[in-house]
C-alpha atoms as a PDB file:
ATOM      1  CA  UNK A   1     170.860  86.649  96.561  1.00  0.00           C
ATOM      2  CA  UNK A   2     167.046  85.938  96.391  1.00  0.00           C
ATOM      3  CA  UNK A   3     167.060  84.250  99.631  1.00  0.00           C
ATOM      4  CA  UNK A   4     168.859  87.101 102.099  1.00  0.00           C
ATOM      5  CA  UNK A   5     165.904  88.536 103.497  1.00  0.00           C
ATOM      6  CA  UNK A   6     164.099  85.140 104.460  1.00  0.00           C
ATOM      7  CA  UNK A   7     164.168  83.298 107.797  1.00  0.00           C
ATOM      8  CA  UNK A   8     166.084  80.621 106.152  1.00  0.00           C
ATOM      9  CA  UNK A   9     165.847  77.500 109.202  1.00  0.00           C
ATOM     10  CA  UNK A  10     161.953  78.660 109.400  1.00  0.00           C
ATOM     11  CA  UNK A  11     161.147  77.734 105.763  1.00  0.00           C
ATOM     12  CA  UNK A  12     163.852  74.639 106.075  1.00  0.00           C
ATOM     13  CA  UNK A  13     161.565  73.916 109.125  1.00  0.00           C
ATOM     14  CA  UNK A  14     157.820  74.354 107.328  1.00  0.00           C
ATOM     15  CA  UNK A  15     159.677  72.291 104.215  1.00  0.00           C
ATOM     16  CA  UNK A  16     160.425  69.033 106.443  1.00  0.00           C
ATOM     17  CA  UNK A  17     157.221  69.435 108.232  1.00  0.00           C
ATOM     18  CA  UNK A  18     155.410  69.736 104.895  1.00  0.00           C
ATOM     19  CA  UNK A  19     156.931  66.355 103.836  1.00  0.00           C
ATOM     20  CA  UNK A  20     157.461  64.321 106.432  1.00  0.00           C
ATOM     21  CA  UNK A  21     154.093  64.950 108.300  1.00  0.00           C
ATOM     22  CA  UNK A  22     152.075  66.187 105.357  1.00  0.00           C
ATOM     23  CA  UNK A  23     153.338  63.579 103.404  1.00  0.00           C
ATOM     24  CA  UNK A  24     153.201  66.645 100.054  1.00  0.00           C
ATOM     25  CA  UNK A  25     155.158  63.988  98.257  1.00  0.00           C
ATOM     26  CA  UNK A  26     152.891  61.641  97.744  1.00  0.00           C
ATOM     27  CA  UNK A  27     150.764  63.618  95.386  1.00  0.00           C
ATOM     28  CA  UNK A  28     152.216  62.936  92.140  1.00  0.00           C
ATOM     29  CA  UNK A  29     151.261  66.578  90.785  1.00  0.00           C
ATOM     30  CA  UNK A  30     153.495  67.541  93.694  1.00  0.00           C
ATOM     31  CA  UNK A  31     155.761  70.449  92.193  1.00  0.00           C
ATOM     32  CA  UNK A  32     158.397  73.192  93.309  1.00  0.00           C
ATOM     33  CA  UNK A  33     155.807  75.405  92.466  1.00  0.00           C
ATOM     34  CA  UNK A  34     153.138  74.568  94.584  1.00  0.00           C
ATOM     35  CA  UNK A  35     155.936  74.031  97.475  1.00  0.00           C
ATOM     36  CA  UNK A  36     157.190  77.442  96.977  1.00  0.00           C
ATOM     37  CA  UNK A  37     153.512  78.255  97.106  1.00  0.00           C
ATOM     38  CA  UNK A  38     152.513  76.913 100.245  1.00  0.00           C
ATOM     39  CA  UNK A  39     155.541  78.499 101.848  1.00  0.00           C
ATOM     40  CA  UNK A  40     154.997  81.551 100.570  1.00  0.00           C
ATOM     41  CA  UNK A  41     157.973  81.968  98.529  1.00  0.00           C
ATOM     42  CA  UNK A  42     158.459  82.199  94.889  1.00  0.00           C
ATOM     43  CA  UNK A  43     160.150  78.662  93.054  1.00  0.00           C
ATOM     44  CA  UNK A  44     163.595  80.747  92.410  1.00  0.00           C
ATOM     45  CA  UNK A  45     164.086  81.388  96.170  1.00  0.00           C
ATOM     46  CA  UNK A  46     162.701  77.713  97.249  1.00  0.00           C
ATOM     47  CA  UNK A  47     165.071  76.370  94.369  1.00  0.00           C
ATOM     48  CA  UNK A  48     167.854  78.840  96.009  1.00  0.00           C
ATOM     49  CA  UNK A  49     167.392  77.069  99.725  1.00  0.00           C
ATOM     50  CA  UNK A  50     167.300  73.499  98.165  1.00  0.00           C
ATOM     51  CA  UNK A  51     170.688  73.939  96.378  1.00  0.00           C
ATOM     52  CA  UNK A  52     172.549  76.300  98.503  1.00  0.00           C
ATOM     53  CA  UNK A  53     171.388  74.642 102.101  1.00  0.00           C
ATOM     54  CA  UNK A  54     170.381  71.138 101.707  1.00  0.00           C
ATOM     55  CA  UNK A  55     172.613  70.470  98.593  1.00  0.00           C
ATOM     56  CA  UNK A  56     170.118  69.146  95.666  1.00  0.00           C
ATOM     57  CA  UNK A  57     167.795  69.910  93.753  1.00  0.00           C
ATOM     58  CA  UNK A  58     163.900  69.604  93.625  1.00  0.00           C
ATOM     59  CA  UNK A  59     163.577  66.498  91.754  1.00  0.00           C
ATOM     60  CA  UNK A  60     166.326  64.654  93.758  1.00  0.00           C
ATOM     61  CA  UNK A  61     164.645  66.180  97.210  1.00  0.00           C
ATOM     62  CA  UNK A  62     161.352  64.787  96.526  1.00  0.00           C
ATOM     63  CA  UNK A  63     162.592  61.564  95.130  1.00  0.00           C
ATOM     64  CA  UNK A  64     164.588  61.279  97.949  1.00  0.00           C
ATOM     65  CA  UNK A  65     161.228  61.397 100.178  1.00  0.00           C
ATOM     66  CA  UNK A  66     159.118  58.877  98.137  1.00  0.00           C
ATOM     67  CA  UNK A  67     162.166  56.247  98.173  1.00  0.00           C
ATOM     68  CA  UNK A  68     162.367  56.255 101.965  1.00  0.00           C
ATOM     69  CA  UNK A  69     158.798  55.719 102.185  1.00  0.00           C
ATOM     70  CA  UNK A  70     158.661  53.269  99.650  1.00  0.00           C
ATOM     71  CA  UNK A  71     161.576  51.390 101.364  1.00  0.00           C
ATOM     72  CA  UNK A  72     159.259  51.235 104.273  1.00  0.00           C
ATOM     73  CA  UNK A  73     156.054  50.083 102.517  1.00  0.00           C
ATOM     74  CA  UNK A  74     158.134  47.092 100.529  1.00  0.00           C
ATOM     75  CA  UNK A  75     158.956  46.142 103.632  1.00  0.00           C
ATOM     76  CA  UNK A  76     156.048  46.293 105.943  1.00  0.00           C
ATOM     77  CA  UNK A  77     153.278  45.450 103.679  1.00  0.00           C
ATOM     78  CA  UNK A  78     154.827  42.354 101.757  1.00  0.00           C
ATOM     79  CA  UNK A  79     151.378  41.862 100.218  1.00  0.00           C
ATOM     80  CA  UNK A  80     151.099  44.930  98.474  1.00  0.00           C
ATOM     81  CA  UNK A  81     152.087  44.834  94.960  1.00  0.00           C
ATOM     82  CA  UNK A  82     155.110  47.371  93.465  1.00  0.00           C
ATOM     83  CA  UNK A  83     152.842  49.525  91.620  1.00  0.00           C
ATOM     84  CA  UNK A  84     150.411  50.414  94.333  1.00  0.00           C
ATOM     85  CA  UNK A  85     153.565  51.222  96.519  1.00  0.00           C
ATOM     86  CA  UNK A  86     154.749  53.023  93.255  1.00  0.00           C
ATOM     87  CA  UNK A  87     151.703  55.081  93.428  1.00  0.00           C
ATOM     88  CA  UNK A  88     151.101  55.474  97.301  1.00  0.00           C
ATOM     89  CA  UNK A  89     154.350  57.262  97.563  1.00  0.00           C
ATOM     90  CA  UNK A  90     153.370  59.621  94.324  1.00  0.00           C
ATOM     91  CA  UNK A  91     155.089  58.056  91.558  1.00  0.00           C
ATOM     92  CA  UNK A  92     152.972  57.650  88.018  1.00  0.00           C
ATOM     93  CA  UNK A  93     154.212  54.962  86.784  1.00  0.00           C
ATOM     94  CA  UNK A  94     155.502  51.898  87.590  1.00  0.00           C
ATOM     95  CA  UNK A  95     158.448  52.415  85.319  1.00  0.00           C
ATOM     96  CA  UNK A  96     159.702  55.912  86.534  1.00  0.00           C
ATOM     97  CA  UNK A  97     159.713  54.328  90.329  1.00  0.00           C
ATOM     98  CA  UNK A  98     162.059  51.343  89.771  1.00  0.00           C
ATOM     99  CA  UNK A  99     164.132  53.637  87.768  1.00  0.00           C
ATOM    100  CA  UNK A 100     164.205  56.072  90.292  1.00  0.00           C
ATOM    101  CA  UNK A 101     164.458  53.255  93.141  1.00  0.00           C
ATOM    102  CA  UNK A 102     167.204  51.799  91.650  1.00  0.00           C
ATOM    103  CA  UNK A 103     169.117  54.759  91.126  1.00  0.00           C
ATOM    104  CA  UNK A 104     169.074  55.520  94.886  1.00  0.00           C
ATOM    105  CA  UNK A 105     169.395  52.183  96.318  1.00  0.00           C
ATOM    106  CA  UNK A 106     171.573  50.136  93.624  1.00  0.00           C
ATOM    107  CA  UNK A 107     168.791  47.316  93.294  1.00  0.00           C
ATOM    108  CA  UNK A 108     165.312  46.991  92.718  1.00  0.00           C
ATOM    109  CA  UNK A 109     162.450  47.671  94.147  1.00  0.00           C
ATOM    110  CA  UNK A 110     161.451  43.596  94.113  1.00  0.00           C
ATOM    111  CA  UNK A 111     164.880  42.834  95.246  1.00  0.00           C
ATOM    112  CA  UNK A 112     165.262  45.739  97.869  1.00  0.00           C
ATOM    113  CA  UNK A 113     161.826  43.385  99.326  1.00  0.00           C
ATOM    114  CA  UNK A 114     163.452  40.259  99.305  1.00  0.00           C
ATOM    115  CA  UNK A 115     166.440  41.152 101.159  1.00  0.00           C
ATOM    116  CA  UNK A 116     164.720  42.755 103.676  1.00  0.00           C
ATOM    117  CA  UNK A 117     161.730  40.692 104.247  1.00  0.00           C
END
């Protein structure tokens, strides 16, 4: 295993804070690379922790992320049009968001806004 030797909950720690306070996701060159690089691990062992402990991979992880704060920004700034939210939360295009959105959440982004506005 690649991962043996590392303080596994640390890095799980240093990931969330990286995200959720950092807000890392919302830079849409935002990669597993530069993750694994900022905690000092190489992309196989960061890949390694994503799968084996939090059960996805890198592109569903960081998805994950933007959609929640997207959900958020629909919601709470009703002004704001799609595609700036689309962008805020580090998606490059307007079309790979409401994909992505509606994958997650089962409707759109425009619709996600009307039901909860």
């Amino acid at each position: 295993s690649k991962i043996r030797s590392l303080d596994i909950d640390a890095i799980i720690k240093r990931i969330r804070e990286i995200m959720e306070l950092e807000k890392a996701y919302s830079d849409e060159d935002f990669s597993l690379k530069i993750l694994a690089r900022d905690l000092q691990i190489t992309p196989q062992q960061l890949s390694q922790i994503l799968n084996e402990k939090l059960g996805k991979n890198f592109s569903t992880f960081l998805n994950e992320y933007r959609i929640k704060e997207a959900k958020k920004l629909l919601v709470d700034e009703p002004a704001r049009s799609i595609k700036s939210i689309a962008n805020a939360v580090g998606f490059n295009s307007n079309t790979a968001f409401t994909l992505a959105f509606t994958r997650y959440e089962r409707l759109s982004p425009s619709k996600y806004r009307k039901n909860n506005i």
